[in-house]
PDB file of N, CA and C in Angstrom:
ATOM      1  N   UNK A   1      99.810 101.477  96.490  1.00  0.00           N
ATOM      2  CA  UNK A   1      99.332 100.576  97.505  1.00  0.00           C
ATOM      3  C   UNK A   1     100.396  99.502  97.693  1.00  0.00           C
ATOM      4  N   UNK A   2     100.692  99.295  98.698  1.00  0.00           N
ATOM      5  CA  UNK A   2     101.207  98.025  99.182  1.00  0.00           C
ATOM      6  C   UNK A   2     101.014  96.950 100.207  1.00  0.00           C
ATOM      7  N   UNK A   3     101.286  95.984 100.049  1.00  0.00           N
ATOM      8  CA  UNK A   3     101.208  94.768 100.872  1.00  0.00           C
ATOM      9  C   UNK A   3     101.852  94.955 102.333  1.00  0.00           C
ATOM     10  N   UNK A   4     101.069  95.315 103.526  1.00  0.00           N
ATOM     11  CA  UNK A   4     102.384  95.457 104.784  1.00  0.00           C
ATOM     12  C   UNK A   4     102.446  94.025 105.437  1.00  0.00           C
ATOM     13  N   UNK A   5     101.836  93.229 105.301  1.00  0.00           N
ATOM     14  CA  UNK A   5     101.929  91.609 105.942  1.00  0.00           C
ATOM     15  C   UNK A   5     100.788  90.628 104.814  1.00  0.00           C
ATOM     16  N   UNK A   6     100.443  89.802 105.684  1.00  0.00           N
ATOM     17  CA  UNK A   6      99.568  88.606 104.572  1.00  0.00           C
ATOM     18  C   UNK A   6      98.074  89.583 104.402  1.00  0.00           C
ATOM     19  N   UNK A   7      97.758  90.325 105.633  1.00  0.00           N
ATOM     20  CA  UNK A   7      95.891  90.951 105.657  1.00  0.00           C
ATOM     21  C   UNK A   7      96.418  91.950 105.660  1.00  0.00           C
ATOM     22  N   UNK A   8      96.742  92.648 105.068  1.00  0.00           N
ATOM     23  CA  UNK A   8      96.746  94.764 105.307  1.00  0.00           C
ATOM     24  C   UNK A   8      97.496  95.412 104.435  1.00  0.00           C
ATOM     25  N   UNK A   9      96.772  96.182 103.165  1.00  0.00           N
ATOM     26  CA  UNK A   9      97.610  97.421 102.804  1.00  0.00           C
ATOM     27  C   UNK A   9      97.259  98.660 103.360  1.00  0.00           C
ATOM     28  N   UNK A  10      98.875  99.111 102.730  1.00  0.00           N
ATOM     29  CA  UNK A  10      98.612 100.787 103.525  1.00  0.00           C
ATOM     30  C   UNK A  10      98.871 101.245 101.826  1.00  0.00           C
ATOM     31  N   UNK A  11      99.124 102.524 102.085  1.00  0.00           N
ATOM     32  CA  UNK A  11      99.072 103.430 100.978  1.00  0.00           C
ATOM     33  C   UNK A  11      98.252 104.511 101.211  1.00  0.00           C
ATOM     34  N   UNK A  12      97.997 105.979 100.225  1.00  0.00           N
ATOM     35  CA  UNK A  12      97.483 106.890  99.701  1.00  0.00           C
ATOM     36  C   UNK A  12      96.161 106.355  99.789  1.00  0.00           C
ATOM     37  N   UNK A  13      95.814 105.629  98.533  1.00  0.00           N
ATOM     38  CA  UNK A  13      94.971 104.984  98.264  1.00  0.00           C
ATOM     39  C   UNK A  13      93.558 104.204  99.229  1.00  0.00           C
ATOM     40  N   UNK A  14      94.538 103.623 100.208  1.00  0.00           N
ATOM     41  CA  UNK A  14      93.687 102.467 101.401  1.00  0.00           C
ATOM     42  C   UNK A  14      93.610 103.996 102.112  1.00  0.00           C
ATOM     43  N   UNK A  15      94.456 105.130 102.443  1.00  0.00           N
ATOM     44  CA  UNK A  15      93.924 106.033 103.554  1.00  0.00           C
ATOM     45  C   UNK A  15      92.479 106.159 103.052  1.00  0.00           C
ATOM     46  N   UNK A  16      92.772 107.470 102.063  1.00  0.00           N
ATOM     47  CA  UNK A  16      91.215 108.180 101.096  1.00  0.00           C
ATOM     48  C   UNK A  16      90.430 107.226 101.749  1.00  0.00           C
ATOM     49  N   UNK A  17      90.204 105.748 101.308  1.00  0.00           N
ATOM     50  CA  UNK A  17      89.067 104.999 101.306  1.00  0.00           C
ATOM     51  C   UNK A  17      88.368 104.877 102.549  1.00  0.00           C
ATOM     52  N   UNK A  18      89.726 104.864 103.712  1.00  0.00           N
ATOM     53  CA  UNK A  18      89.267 104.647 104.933  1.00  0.00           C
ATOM     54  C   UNK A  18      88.473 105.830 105.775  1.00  0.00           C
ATOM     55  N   UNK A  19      89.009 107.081 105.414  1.00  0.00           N
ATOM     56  CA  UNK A  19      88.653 108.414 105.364  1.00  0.00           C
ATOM     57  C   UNK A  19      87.143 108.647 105.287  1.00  0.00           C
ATOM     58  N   UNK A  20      86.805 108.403 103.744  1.00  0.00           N
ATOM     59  CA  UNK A  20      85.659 108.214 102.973  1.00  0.00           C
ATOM     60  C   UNK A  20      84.480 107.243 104.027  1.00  0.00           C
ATOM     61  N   UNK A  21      85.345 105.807 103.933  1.00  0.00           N
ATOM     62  CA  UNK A  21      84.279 105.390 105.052  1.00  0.00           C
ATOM     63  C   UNK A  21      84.210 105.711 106.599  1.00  0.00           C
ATOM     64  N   UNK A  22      84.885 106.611 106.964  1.00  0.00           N
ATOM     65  CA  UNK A  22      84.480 107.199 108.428  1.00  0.00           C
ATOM     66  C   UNK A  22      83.404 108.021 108.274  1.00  0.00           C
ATOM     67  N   UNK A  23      83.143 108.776 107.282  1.00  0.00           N
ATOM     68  CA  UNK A  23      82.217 109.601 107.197  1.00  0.00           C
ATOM     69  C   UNK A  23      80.912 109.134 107.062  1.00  0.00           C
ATOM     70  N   UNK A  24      80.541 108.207 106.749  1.00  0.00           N
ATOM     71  CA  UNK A  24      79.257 107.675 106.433  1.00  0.00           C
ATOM     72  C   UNK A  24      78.839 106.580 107.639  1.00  0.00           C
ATOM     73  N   UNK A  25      77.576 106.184 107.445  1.00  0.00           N
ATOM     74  CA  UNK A  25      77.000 105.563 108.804  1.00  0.00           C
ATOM     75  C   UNK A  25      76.579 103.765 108.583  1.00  0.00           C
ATOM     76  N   UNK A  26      76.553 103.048 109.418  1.00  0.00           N
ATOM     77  CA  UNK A  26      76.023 101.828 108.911  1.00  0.00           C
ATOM     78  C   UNK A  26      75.253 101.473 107.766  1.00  0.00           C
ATOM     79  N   UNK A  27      75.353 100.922 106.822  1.00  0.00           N
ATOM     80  CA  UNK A  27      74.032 100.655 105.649  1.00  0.00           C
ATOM     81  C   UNK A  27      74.411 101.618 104.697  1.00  0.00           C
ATOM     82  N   UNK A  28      75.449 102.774 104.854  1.00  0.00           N
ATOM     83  CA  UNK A  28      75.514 103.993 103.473  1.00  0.00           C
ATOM     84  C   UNK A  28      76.590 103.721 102.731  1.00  0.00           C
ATOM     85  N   UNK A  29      76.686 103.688 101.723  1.00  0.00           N
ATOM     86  CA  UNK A  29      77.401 103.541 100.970  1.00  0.00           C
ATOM     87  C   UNK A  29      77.760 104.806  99.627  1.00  0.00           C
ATOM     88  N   UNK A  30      79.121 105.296 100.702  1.00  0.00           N
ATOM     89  CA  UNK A  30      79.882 107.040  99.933  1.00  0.00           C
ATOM     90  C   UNK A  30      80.764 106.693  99.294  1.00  0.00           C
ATOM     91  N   UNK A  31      80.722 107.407  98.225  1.00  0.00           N
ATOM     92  CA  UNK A  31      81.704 107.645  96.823  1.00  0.00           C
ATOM     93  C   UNK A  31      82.498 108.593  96.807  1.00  0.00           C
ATOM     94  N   UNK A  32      83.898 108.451  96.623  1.00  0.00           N
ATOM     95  CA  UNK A  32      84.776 109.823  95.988  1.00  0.00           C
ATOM     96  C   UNK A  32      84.226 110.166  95.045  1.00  0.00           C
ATOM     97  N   UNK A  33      84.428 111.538  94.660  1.00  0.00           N
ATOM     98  CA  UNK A  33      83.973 112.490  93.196  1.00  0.00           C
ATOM     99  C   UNK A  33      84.471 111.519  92.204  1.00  0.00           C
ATOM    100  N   UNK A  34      85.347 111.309  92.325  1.00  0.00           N
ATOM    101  CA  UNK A  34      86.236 110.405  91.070  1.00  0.00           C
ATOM    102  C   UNK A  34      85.645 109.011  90.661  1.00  0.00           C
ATOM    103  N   UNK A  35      85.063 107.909  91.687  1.00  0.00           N
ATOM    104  CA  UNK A  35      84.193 107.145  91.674  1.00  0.00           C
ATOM    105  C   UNK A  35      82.727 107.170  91.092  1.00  0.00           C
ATOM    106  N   UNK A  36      82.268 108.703  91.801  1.00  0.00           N
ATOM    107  CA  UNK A  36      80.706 108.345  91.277  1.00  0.00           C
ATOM    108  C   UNK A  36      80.374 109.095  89.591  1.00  0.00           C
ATOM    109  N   UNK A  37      82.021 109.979  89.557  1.00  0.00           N
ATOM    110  CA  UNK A  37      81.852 110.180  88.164  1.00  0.00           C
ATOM    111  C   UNK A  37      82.188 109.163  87.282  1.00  0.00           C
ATOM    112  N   UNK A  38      83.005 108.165  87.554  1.00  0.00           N
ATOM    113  CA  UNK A  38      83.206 106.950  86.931  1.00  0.00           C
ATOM    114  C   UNK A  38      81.743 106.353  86.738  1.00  0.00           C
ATOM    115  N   UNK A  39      81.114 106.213  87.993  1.00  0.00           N
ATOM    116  CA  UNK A  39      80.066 105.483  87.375  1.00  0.00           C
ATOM    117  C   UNK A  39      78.502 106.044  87.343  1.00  0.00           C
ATOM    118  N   UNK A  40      78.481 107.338  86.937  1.00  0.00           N
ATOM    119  CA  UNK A  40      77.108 108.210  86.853  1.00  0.00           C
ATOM    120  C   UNK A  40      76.504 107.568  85.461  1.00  0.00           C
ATOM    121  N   UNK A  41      77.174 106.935  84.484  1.00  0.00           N
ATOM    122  CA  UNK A  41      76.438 106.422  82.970  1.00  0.00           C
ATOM    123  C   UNK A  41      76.192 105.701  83.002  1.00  0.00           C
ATOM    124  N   UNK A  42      76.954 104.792  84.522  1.00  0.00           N
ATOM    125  CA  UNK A  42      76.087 102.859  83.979  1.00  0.00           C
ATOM    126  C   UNK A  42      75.586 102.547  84.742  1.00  0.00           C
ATOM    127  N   UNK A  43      74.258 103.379  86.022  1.00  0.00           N
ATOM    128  CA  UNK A  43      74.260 102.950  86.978  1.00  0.00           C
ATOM    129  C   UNK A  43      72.963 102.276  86.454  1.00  0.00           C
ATOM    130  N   UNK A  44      71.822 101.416  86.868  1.00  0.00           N
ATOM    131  CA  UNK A  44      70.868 100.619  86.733  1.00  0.00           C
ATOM    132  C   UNK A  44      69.751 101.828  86.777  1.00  0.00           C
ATOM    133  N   UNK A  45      68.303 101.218  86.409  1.00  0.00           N
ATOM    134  CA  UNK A  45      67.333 102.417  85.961  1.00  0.00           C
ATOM    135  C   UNK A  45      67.109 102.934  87.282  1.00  0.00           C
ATOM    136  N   UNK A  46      67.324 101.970  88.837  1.00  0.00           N
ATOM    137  CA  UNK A  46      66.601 102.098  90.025  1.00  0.00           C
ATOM    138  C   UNK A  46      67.806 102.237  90.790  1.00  0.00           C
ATOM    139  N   UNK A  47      69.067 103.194  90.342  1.00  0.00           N
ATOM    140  CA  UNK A  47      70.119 103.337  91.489  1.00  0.00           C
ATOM    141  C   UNK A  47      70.532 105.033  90.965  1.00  0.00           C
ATOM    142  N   UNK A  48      70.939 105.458  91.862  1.00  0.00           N
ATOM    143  CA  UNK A  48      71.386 106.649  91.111  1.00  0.00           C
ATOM    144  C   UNK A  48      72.560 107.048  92.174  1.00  0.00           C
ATOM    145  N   UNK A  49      73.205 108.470  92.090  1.00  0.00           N
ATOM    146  CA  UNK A  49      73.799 108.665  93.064  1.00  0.00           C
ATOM    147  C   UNK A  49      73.428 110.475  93.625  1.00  0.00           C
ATOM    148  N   UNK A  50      73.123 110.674  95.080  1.00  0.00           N
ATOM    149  CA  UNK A  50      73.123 111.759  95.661  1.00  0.00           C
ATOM    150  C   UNK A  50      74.046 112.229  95.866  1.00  0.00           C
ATOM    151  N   UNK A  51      74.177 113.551  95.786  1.00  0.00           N
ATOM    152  CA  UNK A  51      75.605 114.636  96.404  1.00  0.00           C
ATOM    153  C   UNK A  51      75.494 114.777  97.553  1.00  0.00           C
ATOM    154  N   UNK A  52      76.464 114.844  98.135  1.00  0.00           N
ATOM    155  CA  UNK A  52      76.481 114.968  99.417  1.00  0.00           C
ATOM    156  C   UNK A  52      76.987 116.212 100.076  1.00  0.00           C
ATOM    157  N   UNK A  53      77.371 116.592  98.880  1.00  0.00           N
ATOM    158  CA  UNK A  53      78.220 117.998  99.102  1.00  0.00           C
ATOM    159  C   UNK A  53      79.975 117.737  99.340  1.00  0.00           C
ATOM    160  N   UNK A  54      80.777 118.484  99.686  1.00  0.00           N
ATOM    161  CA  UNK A  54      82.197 118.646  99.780  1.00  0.00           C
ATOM    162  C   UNK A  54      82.197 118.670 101.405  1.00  0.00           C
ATOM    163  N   UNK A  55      83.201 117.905 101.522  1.00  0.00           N
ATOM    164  CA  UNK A  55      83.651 117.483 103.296  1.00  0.00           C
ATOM    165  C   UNK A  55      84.675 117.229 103.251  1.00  0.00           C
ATOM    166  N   UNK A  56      85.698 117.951 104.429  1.00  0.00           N
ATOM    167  CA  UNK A  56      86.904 117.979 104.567  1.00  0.00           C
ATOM    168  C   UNK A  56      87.032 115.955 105.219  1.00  0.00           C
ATOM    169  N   UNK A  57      88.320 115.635 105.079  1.00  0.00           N
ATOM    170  CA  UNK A  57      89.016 113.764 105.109  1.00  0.00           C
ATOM    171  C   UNK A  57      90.073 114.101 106.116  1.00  0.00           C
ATOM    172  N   UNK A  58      90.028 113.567 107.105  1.00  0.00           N
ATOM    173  CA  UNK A  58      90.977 113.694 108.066  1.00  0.00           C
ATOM    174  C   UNK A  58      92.373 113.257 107.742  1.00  0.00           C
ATOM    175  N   UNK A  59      93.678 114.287 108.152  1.00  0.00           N
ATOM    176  CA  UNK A  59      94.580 114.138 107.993  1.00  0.00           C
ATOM    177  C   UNK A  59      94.890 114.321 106.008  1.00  0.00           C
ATOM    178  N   UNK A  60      93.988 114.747 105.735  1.00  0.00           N
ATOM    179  CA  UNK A  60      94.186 114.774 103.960  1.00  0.00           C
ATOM    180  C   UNK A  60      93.992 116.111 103.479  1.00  0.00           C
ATOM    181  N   UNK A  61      95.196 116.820 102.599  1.00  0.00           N
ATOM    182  CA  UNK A  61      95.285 118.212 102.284  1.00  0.00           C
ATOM    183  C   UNK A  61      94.273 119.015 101.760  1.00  0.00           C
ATOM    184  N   UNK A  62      93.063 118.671 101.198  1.00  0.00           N
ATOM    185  CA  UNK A  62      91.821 118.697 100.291  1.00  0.00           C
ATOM    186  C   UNK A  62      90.192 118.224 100.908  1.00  0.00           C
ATOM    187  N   UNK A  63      89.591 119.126 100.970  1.00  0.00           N
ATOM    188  CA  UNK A  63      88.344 118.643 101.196  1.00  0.00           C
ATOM    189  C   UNK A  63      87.949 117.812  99.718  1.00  0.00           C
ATOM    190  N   UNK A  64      86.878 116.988  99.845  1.00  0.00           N
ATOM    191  CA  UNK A  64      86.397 115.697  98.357  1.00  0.00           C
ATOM    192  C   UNK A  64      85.010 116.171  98.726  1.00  0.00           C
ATOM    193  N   UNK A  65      84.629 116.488  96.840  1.00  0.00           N
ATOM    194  CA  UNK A  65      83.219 116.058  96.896  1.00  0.00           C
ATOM    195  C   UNK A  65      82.302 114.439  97.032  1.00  0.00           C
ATOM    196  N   UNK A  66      81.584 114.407  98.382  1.00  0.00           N
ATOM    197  CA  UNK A  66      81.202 112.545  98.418  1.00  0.00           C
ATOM    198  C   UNK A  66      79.738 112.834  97.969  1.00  0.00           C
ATOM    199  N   UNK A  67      79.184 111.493  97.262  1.00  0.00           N
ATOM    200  CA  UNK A  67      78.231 111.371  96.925  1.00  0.00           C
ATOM    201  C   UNK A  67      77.880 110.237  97.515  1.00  0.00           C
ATOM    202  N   UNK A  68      76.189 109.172  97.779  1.00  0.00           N
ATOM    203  CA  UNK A  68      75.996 108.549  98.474  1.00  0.00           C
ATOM    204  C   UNK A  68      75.110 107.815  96.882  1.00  0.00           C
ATOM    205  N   UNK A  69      75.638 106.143  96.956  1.00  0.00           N
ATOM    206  CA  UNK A  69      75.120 105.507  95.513  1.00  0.00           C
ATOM    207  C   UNK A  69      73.541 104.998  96.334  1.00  0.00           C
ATOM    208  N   UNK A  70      72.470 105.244  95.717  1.00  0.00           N
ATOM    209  CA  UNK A  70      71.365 104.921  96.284  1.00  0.00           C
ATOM    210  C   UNK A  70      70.671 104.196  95.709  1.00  0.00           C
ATOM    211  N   UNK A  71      69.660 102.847  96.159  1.00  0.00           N
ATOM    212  CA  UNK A  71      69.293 102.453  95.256  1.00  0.00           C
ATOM    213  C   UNK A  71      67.440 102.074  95.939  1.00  0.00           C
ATOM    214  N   UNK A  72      66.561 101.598  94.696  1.00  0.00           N
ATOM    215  CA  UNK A  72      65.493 101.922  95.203  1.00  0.00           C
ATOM    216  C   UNK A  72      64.840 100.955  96.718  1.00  0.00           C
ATOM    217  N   UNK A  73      65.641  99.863  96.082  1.00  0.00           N
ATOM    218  CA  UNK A  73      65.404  98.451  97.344  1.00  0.00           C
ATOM    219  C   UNK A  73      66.328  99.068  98.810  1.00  0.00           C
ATOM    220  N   UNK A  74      66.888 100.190  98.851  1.00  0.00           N
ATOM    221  CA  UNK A  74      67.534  99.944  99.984  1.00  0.00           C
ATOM    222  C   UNK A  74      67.446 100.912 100.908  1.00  0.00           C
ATOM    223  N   UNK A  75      67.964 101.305 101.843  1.00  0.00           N
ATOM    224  CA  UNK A  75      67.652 102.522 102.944  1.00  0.00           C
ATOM    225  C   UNK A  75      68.765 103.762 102.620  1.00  0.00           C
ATOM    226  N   UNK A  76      67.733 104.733 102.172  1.00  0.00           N
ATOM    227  CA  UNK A  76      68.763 105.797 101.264  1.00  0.00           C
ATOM    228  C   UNK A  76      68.390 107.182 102.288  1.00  0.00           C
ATOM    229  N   UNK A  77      67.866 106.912 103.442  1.00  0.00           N
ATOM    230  CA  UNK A  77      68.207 108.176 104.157  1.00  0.00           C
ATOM    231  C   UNK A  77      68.739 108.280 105.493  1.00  0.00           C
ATOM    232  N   UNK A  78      70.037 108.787 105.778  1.00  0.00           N
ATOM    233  CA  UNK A  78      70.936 108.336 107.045  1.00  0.00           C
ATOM    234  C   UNK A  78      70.839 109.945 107.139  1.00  0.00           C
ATOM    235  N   UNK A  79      71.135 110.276 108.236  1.00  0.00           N
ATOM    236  CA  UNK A  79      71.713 110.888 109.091  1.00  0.00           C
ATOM    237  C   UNK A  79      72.822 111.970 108.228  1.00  0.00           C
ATOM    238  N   UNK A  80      73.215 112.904 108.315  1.00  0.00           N
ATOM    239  CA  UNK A  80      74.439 114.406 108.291  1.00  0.00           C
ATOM    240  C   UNK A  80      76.069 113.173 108.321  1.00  0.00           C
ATOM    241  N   UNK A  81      76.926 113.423 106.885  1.00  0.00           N
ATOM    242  CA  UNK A  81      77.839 112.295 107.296  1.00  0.00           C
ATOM    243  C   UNK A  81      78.043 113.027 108.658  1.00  0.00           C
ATOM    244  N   UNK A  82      79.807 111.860 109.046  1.00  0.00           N
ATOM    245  CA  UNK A  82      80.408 112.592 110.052  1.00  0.00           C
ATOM    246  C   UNK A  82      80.919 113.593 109.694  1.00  0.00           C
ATOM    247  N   UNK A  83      81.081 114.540 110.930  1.00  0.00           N
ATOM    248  CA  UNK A  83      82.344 114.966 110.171  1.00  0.00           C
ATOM    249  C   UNK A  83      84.085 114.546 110.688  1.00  0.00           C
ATOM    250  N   UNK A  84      84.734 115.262 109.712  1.00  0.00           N
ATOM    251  CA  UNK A  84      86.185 114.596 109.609  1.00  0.00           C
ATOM    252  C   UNK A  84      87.003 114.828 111.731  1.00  0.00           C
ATOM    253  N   UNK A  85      87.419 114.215 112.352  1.00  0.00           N
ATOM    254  CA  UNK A  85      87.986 114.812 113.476  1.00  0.00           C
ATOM    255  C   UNK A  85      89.295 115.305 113.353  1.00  0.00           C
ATOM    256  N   UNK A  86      89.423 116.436 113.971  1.00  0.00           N
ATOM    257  CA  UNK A  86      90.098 117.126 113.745  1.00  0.00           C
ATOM    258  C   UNK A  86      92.314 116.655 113.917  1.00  0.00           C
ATOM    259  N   UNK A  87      92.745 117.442 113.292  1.00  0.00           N
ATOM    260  CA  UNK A  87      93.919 116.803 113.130  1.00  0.00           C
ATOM    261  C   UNK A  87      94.714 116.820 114.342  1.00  0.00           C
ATOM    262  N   UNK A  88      95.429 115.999 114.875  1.00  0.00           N
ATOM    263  CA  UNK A  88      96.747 116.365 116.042  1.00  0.00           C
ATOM    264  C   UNK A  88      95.901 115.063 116.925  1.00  0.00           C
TER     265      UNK A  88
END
């Protein structure tokens, strides 16, 4: 990751994320595989996380399995993510 002015990195890193959040809808909140396996042991008694299944990330060599962190206070049923638009 790097710094490109005073407000904005780019990188690998900031893409994935941005990727990740195209797919999901106002109020949802999606996890990389790598994220929600990080945190599947410490989540609280009333949060858990849903699979979402594997979805191709625009412009990225690899489809990612996303999961959606849910919790009981909040609105845990949206909509089919997006899907990724296509490359070119």
């Amino acid at each position: 990751m790097q710094l490109r002015d005073e407000a904005n990195y780019i990188g690998p890193t900031i893409n994935r994320a941005a990727r990740l959040r195209d797919l999901g809808h106002g109020g949802q909140t999606v996890l990389s595989a790598t994220t929600s396996d990080l945190l599947a042991d410490g989540l609280p008694a009333d949060a858990w996380l849903l699979d979402l299944g594997t979805h191709p990330l625009r412009d990225l060599p690899r489809p990612e399995r996303v999961a959606q962190l849910c919790h009981a206070d909040l609105r845990n049923d949206f909509p089919p993510l997006r899907a990724a638009a296509p490359r070119g």
